[in-house]
C-alpha atoms as a PDB file:
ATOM      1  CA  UNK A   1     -25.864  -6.206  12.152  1.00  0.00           C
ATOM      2  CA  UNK A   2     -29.368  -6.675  13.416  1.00  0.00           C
ATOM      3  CA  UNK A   3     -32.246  -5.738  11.134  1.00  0.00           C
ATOM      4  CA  UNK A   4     -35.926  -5.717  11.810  1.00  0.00           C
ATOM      5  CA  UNK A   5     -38.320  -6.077   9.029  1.00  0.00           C
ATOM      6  CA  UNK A   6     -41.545  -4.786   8.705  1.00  0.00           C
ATOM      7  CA  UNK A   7     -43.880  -5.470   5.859  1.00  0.00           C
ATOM      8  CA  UNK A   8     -45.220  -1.991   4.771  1.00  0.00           C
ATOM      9  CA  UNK A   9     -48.408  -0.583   3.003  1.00  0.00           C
ATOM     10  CA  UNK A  10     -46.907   2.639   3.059  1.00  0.00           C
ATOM     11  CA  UNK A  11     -43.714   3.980   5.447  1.00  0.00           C
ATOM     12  CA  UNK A  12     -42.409   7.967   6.210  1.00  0.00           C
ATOM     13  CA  UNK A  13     -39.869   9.353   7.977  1.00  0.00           C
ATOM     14  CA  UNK A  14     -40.126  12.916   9.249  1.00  0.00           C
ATOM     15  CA  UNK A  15     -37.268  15.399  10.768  1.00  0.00           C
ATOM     16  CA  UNK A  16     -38.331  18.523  12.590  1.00  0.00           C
ATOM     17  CA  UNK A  17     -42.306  18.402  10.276  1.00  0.00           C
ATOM     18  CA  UNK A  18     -40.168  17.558   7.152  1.00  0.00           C
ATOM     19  CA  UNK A  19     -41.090  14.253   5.318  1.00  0.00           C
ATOM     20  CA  UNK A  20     -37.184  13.196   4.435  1.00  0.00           C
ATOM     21  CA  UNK A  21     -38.489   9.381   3.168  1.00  0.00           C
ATOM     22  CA  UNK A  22     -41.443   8.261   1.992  1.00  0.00           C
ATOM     23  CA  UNK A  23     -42.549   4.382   0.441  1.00  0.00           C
ATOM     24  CA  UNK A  24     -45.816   2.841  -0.663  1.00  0.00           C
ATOM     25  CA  UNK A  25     -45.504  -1.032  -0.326  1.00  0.00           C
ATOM     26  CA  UNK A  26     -42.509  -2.611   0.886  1.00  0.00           C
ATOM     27  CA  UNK A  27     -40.542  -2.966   3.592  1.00  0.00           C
ATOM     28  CA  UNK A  28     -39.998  -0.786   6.767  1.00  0.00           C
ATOM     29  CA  UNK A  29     -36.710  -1.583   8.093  1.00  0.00           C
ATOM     30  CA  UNK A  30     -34.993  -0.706  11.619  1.00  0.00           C
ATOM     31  CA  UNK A  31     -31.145  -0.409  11.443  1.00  0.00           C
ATOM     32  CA  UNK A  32     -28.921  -1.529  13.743  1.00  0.00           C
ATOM     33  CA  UNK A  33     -24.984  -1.721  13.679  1.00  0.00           C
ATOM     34  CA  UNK A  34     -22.463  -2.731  16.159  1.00  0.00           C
ATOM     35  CA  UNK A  35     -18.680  -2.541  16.714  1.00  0.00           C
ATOM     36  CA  UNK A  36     -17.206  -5.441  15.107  1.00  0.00           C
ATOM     37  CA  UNK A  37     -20.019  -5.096  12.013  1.00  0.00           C
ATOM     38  CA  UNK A  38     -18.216  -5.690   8.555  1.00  0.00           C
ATOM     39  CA  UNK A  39     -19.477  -5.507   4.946  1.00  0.00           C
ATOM     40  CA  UNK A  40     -19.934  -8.903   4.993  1.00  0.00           C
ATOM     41  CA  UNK A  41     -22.342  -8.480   8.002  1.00  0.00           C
ATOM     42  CA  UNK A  42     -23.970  -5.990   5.670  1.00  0.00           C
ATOM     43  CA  UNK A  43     -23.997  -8.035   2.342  1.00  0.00           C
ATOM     44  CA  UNK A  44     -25.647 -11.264   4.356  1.00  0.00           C
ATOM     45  CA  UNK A  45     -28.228  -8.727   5.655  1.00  0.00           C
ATOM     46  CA  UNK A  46     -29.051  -6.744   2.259  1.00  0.00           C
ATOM     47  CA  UNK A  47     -29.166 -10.339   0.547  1.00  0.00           C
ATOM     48  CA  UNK A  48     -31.503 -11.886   3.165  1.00  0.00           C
ATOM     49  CA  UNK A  49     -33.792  -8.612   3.125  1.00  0.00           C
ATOM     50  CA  UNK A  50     -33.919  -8.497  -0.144  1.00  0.00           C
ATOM     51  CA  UNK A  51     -34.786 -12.238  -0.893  1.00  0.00           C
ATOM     52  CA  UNK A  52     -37.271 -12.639   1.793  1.00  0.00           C
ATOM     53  CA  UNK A  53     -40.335 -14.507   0.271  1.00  0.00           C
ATOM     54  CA  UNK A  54     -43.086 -12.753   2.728  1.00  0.00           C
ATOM     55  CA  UNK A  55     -45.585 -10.991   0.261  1.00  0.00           C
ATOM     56  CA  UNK A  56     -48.502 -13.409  -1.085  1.00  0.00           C
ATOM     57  CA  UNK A  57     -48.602 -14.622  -4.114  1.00  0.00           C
ATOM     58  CA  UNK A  58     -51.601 -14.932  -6.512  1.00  0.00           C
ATOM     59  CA  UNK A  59     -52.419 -17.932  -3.901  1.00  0.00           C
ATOM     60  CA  UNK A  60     -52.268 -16.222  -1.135  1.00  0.00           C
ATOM     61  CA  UNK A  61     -48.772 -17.869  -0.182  1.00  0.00           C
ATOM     62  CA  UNK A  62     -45.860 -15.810   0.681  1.00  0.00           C
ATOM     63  CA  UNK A  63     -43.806 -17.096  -1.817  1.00  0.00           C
ATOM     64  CA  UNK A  64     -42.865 -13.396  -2.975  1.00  0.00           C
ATOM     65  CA  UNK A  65     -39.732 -11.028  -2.094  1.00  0.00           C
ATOM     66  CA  UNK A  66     -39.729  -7.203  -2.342  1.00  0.00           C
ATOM     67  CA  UNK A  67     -38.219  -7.641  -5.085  1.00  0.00           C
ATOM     68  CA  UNK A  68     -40.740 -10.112  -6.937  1.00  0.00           C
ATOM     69  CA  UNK A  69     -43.494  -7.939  -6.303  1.00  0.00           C
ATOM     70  CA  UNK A  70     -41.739  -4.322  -7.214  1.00  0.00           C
ATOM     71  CA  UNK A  71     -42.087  -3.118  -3.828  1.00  0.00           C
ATOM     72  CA  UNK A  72     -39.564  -0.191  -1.901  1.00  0.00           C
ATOM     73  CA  UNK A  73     -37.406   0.024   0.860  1.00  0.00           C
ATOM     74  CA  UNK A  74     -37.560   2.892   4.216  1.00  0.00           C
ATOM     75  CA  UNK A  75     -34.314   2.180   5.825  1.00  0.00           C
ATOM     76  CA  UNK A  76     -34.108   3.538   9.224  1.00  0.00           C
ATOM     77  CA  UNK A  77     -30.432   3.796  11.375  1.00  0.00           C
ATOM     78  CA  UNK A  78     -31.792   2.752  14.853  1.00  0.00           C
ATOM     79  CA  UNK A  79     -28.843   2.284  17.287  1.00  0.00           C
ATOM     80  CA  UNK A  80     -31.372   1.442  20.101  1.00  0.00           C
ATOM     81  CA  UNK A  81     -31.644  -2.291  18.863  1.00  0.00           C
ATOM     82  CA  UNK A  82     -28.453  -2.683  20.525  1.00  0.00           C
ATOM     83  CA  UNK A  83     -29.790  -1.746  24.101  1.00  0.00           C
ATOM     84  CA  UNK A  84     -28.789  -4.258  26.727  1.00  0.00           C
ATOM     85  CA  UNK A  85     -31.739  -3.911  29.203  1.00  0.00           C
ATOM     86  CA  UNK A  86     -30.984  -7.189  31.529  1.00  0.00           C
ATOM     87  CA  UNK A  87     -29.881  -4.759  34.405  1.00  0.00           C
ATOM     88  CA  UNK A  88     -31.754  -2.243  35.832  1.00  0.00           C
ATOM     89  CA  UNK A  89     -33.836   0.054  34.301  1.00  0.00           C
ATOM     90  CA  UNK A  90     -32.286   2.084  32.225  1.00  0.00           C
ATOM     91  CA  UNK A  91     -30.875   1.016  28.731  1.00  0.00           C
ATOM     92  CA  UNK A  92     -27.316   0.350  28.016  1.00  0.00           C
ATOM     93  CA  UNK A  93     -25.992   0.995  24.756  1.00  0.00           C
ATOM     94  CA  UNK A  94     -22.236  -0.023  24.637  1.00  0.00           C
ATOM     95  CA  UNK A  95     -23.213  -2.865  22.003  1.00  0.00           C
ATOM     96  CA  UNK A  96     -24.204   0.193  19.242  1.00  0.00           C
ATOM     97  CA  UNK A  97     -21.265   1.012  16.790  1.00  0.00           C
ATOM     98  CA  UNK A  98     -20.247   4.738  17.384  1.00  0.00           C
ATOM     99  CA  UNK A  99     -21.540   6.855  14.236  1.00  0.00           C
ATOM    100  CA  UNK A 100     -18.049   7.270  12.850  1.00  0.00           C
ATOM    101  CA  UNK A 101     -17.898   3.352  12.356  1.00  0.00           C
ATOM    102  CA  UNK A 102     -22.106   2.826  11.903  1.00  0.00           C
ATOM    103  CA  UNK A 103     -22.706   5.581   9.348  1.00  0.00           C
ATOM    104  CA  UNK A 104     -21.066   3.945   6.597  1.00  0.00           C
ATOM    105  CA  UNK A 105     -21.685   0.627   7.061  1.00  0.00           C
ATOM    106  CA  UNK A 106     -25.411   1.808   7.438  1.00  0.00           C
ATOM    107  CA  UNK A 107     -24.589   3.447   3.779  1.00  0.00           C
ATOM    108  CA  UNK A 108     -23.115   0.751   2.410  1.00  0.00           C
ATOM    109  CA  UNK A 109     -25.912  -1.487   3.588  1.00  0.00           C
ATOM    110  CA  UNK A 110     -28.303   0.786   1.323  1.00  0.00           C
ATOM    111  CA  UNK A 111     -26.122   1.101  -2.061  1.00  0.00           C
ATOM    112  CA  UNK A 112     -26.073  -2.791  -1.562  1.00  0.00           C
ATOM    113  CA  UNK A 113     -30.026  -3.027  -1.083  1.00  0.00           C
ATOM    114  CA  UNK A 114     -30.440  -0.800  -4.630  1.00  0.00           C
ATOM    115  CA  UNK A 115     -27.971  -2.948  -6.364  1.00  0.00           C
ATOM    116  CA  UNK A 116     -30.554  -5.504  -6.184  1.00  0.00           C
ATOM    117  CA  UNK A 117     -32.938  -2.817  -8.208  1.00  0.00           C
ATOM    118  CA  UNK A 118     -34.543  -1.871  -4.857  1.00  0.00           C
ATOM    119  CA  UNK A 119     -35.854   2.088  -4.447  1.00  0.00           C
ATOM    120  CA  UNK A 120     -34.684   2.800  -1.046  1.00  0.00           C
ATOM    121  CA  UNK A 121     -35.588   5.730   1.321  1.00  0.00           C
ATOM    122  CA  UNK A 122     -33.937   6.635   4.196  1.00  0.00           C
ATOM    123  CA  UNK A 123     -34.124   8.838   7.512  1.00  0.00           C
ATOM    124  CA  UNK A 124     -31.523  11.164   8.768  1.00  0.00           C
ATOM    125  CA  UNK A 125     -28.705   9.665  10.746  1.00  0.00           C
ATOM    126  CA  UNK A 126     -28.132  10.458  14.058  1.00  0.00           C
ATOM    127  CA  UNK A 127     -31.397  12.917  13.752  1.00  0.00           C
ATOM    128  CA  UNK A 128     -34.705  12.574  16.173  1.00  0.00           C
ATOM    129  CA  UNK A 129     -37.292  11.014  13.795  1.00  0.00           C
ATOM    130  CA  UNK A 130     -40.936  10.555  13.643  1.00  0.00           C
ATOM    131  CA  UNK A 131     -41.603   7.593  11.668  1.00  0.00           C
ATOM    132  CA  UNK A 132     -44.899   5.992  10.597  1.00  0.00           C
ATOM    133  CA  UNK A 133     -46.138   3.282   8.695  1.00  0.00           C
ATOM    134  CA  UNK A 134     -49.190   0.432   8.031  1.00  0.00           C
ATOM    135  CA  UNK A 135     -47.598  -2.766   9.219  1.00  0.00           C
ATOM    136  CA  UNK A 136     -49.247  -5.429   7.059  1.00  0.00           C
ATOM    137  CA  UNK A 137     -50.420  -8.480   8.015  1.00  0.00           C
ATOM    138  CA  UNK A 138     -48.577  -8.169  10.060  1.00  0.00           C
ATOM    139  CA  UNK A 139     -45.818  -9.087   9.223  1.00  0.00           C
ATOM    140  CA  UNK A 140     -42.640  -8.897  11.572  1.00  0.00           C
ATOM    141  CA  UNK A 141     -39.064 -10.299  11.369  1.00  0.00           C
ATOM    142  CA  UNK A 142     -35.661  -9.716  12.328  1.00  0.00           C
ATOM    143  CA  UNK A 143     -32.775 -10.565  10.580  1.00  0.00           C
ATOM    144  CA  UNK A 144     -29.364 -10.466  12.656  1.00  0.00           C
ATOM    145  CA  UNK A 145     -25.738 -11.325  10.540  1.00  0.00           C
ATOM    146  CA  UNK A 146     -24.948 -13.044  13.542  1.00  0.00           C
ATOM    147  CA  UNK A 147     -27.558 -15.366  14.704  1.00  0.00           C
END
């Protein structure tokens, strides 16, 4: 499972004009699953995400998690982190997990993000979004279960 993490000032999600998640500070976070992706793969992840000390504290340290400072989650399915590009130009995307395996891990990898008292937002899976969002600081990591 491969996770990018975006510190937020605010995050949407839109399908077809419709806002379908919204946040004000947190974290903006890019989905990915792939084949052989397990629970565990998505417990290590939620735990990580949710533990990550990058928001300042009243030092101006990032000592803080998401969770310190009472901030939300937009989680975002985003098969496309699994895109081999070493040959040619075009994208190659055997490494994503097929929806009928991806969708519930991805759903899973949510409930287990609230159980650690997170508000979490979501897009549509498997829908054409139009996301936006302040990336503060910024602030940029990824977080992969198997690295």
């Amino acid at each position: 499972m491969r996770v990018v993490v975006q510190r937020s000032k605010e995050a949407q999600v839109t399908v077809d004009g419709r806002v379908v998640g919204r946040i004000g500070h947190g974290l903006m976070l890019l989905v990915g699953i792939t084949h052989d992706d397990t629970e565990q793969d998505a417990k290590y992840v939620a735990d990580k995400v949710a533990g990550l000390r990058i928001f300042e504290d009243e030092e101006g340290k990032m000592n803080l998690s998401v969770v310190d400072v009472g901030g939300a989650v937009l989680s975002v399915s985003q098969f496309t982190l699994y895109g081999d590009t070493r040959k040619g130009k075009r994208p190659n995307f055997m490494a994503a997990a097929k929806p009928d395996h991806a969708l519930p891990l991805y759903e899973r990898f949510n409930e287990l993000l609230r159980g650690h008292g997170l508000v979490v937002e979501t897009g549509a899976f498997g829908e054409m979004m139009g996301v936006s969002f302040t990336n503060w600081g910024p602030v940029t990591l990824i977080v992969d279960s198997r690295a």
